[in-house]
N, C-alpha and C. Protein backbone atom coordinates (compact mmCIF):
# COMPACT_ATOMS: atom_id res chain seq x y z
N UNK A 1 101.51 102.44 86.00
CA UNK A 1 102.17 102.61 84.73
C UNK A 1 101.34 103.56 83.88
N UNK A 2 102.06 104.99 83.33
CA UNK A 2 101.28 105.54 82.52
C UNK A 2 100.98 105.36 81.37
N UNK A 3 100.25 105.60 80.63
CA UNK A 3 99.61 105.53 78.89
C UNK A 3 101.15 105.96 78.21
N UNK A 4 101.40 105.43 77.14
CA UNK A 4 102.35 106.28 76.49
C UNK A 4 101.60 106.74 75.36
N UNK A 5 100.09 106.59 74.53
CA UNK A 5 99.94 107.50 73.84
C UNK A 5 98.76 107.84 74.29
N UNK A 6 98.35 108.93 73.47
CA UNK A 6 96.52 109.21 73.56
C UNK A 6 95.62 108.43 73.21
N UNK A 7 95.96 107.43 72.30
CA UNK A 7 95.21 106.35 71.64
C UNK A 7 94.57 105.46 72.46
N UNK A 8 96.28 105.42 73.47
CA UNK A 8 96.13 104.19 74.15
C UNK A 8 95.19 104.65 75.83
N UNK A 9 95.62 105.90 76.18
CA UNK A 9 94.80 106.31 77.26
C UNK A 9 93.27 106.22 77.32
N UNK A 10 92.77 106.76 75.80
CA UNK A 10 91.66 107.09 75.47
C UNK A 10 90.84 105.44 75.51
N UNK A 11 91.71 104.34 74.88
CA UNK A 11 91.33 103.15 74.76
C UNK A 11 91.13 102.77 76.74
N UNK A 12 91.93 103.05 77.28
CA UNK A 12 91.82 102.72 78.66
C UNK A 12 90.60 103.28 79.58
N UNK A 13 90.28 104.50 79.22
CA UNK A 13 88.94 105.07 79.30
C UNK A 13 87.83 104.52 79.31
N UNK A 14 87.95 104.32 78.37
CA UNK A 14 86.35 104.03 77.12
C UNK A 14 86.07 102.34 78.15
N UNK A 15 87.33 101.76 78.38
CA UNK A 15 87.37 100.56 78.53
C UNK A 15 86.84 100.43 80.36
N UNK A 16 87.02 101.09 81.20
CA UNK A 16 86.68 101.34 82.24
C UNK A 16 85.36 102.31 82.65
N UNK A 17 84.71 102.60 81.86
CA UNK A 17 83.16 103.27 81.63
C UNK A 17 82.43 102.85 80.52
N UNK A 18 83.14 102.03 79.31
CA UNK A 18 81.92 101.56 78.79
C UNK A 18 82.25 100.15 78.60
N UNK A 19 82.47 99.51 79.24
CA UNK A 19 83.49 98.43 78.72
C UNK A 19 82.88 97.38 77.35
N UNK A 20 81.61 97.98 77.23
CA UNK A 20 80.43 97.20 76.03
C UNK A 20 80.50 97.88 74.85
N UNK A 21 81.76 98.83 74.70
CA UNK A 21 82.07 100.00 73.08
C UNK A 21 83.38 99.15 73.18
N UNK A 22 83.93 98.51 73.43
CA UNK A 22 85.29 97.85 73.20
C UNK A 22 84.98 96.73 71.69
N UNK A 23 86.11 97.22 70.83
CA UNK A 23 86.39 96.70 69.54
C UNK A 23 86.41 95.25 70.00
N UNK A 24 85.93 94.17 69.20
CA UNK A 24 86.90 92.65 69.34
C UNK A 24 88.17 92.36 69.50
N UNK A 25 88.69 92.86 68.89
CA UNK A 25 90.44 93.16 69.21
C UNK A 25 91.00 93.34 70.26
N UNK A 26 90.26 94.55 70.81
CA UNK A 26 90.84 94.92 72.14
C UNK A 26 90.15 94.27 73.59
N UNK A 27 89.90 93.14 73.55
CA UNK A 27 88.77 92.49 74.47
C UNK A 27 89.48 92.07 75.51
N UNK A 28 91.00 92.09 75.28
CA UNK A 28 91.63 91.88 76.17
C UNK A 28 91.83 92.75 77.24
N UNK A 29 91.55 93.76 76.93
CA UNK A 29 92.58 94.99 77.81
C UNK A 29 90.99 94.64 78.86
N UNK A 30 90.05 94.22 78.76
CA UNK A 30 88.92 94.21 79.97
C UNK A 30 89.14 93.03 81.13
N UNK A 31 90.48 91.91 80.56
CA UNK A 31 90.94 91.45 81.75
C UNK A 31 91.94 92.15 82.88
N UNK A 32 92.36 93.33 82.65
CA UNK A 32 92.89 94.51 83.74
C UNK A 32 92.05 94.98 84.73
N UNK A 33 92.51 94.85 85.83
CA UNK A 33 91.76 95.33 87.11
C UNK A 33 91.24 96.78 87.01
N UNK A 34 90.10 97.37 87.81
CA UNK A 34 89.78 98.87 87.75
C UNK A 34 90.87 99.78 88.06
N UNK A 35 91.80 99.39 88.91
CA UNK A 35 93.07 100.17 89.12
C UNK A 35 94.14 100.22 88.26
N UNK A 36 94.26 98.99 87.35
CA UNK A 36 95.01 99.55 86.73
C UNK A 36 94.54 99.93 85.45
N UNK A 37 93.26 100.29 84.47
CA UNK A 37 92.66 100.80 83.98
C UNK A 37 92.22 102.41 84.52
N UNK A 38 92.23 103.08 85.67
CA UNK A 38 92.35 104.23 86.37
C UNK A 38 93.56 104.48 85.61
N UNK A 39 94.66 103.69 86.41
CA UNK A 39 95.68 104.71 86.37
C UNK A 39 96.04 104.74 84.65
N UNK A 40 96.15 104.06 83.95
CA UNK A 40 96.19 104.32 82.64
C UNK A 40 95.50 105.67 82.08
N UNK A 41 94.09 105.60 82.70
CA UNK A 41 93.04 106.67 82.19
C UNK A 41 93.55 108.12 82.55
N UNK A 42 94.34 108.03 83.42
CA UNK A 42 94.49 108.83 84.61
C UNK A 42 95.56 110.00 83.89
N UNK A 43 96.45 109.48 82.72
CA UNK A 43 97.62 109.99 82.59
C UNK A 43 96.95 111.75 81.73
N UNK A 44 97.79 112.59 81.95
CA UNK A 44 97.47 113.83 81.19
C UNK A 44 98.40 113.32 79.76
N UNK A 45 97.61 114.18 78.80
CA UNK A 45 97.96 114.02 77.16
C UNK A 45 98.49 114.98 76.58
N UNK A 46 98.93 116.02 77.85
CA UNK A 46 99.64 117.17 77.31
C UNK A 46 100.97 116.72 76.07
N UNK A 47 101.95 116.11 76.74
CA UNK A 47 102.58 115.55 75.87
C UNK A 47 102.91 114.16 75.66
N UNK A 48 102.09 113.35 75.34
CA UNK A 48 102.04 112.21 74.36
C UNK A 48 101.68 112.35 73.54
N UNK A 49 102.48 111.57 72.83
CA UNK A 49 101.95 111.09 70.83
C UNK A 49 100.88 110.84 70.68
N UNK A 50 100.29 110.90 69.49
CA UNK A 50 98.87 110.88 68.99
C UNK A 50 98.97 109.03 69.01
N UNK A 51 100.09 108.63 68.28
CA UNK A 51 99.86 106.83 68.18
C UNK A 51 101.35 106.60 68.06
N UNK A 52 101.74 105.32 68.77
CA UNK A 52 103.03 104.67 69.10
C UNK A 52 102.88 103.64 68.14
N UNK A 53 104.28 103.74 67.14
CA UNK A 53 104.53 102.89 66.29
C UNK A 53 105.49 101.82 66.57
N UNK A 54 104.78 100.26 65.98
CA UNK A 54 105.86 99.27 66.31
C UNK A 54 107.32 99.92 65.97
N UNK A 55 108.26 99.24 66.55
CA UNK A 55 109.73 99.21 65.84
C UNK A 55 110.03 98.48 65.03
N UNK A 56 110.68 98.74 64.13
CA UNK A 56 111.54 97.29 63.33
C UNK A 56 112.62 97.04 63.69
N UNK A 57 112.48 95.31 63.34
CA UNK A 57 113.16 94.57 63.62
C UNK A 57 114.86 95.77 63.00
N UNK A 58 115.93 95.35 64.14
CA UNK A 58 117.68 95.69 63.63
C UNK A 58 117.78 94.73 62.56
N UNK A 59 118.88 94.51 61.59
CA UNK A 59 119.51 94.29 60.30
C UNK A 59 121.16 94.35 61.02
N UNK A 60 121.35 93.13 60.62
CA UNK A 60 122.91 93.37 60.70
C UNK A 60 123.29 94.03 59.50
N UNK A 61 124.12 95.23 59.73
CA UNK A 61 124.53 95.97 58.80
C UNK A 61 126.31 95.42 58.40
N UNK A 62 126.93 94.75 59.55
CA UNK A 62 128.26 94.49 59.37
C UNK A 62 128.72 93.39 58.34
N UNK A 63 129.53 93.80 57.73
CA UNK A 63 130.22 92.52 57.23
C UNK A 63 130.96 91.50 58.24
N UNK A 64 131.16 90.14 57.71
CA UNK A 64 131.48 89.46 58.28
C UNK A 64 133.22 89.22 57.84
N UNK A 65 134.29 89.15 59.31
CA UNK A 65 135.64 89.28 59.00
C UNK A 65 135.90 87.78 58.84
N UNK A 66 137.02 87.99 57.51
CA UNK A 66 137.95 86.81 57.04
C UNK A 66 138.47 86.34 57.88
């Protein structure tokens, strides 16, 4: 599975060569195997986003019929 941003590649990196610069937050991503931390690392950044934003939640926009 590839990175979908640079953020996140770069985080996959860092995490598979230094795994002792990893934020508290992200302490999780060091339960991923070396392979699949490779292939994350692995992806080119030619074109991905700098950072992937949550979505928001849909809104029912419809009225409700009589």
């Amino acid at each position: 599975m590839p990175a979908v941003s640079k953020s996140q590649r770069r985080l996959m990196a860092i995490a598979e060569h230094h795994p002792s610069k990893i934020f508290k937050k992200n302490k999780g991503i060091l339960d991923m195997s070396k392979k699949q931390l490779k292939e994350f690392a692995s992806t080119k950044e030619s074109r991905l986003p700098k950072q992937v934003r949550k979505k928001k939640p849909l809104t029912k926009l419809t009225k409700k019929k009589k």
